[in-house]
N, C-alpha and C. Protein backbone atom coordinates (compact mmCIF):
# COMPACT_ATOMS: atom_id res chain seq x y z
N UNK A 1 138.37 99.03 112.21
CA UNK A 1 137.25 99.37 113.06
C UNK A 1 136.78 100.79 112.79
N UNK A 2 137.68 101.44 112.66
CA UNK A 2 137.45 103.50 112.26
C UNK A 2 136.74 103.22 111.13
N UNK A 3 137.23 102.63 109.86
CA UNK A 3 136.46 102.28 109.07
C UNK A 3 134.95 101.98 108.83
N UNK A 4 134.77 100.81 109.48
CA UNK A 4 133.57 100.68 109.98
C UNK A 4 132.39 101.73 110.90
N UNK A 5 133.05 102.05 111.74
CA UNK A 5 132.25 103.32 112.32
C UNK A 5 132.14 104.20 111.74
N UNK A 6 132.71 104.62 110.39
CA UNK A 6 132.60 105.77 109.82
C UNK A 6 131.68 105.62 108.53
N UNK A 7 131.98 104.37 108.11
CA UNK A 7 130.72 103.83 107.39
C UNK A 7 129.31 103.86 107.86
N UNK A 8 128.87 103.38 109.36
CA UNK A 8 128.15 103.74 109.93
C UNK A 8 127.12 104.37 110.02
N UNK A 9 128.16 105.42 110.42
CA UNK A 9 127.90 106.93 110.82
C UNK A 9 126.88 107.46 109.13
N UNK A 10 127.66 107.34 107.96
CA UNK A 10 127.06 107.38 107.18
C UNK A 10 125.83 106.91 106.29
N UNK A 11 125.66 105.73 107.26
CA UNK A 11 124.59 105.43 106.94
C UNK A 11 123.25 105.57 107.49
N UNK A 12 123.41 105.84 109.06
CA UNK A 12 122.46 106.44 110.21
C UNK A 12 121.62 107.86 108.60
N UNK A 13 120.14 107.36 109.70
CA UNK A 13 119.07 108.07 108.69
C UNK A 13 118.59 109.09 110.07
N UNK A 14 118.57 110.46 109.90
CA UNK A 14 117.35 111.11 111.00
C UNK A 14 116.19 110.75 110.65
N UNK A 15 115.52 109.79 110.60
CA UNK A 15 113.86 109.94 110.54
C UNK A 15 112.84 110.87 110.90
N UNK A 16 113.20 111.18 112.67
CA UNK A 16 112.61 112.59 112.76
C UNK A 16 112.21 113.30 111.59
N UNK A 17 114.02 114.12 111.44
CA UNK A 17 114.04 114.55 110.57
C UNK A 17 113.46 114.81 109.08
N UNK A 18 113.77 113.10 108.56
CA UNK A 18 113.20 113.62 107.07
C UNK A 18 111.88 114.11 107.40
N UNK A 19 110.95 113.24 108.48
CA UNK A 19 109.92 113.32 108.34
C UNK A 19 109.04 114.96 108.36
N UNK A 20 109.91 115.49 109.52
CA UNK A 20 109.56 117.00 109.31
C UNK A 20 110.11 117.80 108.29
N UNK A 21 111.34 117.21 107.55
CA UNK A 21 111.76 118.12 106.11
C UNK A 21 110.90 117.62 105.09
N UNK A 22 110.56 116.65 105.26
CA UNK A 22 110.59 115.69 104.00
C UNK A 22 108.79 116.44 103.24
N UNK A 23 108.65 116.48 101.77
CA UNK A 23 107.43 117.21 101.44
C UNK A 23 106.50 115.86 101.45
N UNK A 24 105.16 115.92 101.07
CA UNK A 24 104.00 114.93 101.25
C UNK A 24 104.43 113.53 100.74
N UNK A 25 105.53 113.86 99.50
CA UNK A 25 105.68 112.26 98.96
C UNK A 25 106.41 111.64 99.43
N UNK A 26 107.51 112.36 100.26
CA UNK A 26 108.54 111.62 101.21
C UNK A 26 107.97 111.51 102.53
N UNK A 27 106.97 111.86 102.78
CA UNK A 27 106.97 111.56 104.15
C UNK A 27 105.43 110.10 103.98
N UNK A 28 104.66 109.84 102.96
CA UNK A 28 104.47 109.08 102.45
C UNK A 28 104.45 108.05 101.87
N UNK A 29 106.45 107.71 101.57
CA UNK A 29 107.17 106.84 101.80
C UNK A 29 107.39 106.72 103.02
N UNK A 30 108.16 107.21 103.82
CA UNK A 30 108.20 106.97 105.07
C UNK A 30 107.12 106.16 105.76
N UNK A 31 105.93 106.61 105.84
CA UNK A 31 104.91 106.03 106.07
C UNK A 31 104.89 104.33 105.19
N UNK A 32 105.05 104.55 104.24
CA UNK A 32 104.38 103.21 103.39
C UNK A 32 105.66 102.10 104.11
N UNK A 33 106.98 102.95 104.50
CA UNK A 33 108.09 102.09 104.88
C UNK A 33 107.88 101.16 106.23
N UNK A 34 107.36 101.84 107.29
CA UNK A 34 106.71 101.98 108.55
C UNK A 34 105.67 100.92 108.34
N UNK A 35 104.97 101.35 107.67
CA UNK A 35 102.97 100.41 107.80
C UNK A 35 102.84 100.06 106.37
N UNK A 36 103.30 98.88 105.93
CA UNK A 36 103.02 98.20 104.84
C UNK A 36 101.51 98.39 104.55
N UNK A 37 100.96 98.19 105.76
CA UNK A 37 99.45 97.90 105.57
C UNK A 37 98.60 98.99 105.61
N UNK A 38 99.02 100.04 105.72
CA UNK A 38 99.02 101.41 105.65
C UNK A 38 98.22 101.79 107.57
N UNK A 39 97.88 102.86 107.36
CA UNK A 39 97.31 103.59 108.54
C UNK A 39 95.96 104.07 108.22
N UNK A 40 95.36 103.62 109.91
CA UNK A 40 93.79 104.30 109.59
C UNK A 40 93.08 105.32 110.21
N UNK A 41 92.70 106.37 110.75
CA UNK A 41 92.41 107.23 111.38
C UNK A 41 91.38 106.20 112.45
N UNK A 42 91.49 106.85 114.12
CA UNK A 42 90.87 106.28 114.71
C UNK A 42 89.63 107.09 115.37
N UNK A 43 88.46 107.53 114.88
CA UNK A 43 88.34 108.19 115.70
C UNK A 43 87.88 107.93 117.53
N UNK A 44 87.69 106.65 117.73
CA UNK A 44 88.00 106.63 119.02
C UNK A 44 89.33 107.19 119.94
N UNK A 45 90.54 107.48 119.34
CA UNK A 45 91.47 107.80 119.45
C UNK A 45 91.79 109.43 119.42
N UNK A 46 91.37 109.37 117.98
CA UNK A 46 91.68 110.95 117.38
C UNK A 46 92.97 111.01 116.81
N UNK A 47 93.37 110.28 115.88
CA UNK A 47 94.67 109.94 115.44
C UNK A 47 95.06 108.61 114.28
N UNK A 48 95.66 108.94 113.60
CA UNK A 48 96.31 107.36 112.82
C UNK A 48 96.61 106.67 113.73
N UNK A 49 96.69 105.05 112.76
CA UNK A 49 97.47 104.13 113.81
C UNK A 49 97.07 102.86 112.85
N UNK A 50 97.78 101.99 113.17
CA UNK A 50 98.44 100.94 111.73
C UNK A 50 96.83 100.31 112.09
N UNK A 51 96.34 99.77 111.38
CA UNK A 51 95.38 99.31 110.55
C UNK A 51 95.63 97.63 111.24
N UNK A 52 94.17 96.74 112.24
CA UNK A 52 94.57 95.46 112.30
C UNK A 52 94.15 94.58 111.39
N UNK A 53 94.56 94.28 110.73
CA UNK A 53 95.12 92.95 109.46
C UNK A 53 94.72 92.27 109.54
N UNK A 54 94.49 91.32 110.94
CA UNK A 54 93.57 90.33 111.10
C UNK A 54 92.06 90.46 111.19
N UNK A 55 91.96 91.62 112.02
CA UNK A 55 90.00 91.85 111.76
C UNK A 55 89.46 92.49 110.55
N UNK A 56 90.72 93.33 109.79
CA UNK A 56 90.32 93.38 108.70
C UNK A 56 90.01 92.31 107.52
N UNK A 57 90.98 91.44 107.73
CA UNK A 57 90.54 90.09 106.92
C UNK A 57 89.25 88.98 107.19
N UNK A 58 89.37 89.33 108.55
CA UNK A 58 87.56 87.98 109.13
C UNK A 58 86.79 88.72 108.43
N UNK A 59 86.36 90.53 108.64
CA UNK A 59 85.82 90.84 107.89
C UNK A 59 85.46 90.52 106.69
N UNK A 60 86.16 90.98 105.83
CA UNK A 60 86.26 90.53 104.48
C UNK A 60 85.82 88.98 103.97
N UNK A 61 86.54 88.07 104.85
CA UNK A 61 86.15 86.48 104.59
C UNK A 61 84.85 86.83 105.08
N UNK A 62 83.90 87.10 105.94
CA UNK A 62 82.61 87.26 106.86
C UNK A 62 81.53 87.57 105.45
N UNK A 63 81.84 88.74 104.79
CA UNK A 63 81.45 89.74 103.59
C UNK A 63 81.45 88.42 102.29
N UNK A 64 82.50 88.13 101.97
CA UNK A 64 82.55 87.29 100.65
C UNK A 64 81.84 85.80 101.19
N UNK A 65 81.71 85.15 102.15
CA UNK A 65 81.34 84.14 102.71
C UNK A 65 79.19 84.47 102.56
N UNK A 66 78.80 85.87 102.92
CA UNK A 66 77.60 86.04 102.79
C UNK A 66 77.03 86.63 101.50
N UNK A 67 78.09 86.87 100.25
CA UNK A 67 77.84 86.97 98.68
C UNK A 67 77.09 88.44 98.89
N UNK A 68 75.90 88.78 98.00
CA UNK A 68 75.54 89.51 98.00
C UNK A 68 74.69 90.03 99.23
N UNK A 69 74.80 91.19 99.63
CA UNK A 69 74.47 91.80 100.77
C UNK A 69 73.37 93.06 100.12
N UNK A 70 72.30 93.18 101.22
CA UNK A 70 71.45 94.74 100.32
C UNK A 70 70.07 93.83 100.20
N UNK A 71 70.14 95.13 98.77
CA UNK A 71 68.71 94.56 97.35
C UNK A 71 69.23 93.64 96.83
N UNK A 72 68.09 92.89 96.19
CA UNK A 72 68.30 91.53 95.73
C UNK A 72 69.55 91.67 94.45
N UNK A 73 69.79 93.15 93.45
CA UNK A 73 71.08 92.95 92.70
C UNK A 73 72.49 92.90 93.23
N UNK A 74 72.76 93.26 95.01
CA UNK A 74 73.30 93.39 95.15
C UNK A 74 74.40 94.24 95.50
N UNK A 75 73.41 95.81 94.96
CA UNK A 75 73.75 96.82 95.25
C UNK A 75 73.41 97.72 96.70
């Protein structure tokens, strides 16, 4: 059992932590670890915050479903 708890113990991560040690690319992992889908600034909010997946996708189906959008090339 000591065993085990001491294994543990060694494996416990401060997250806090890295996150305030950690330089832009580690805390960037961190992030990518957190929000697969990444994060989006809100500004209704004033802040990140994970990105919804589902309205981002109707979107998208909504967009490719109406082809070209605009001037007639499309641009």
């Amino acid at each position: 059992m000591e065993d085990l708890l001491r294994q543990t113990q060694k494996q416990a991560v401060d997250i806090v932590g890295a996150w305030n040690n950690g330089n832009v690319n580690q805390r960037q992992e961190l992030a990518t670890a957190f929000y697969p889908e990444g994060l989006v600034f809100s500004h209704e909010r004033g802040y990140f915050e994970p990105a919804n997946a589902v309205i981002q996708q109707m979107v998208w189906r909504c967009l490719d479903d109406l082809g070209n959008v605009g001037v007639p090339d499309g641009i």
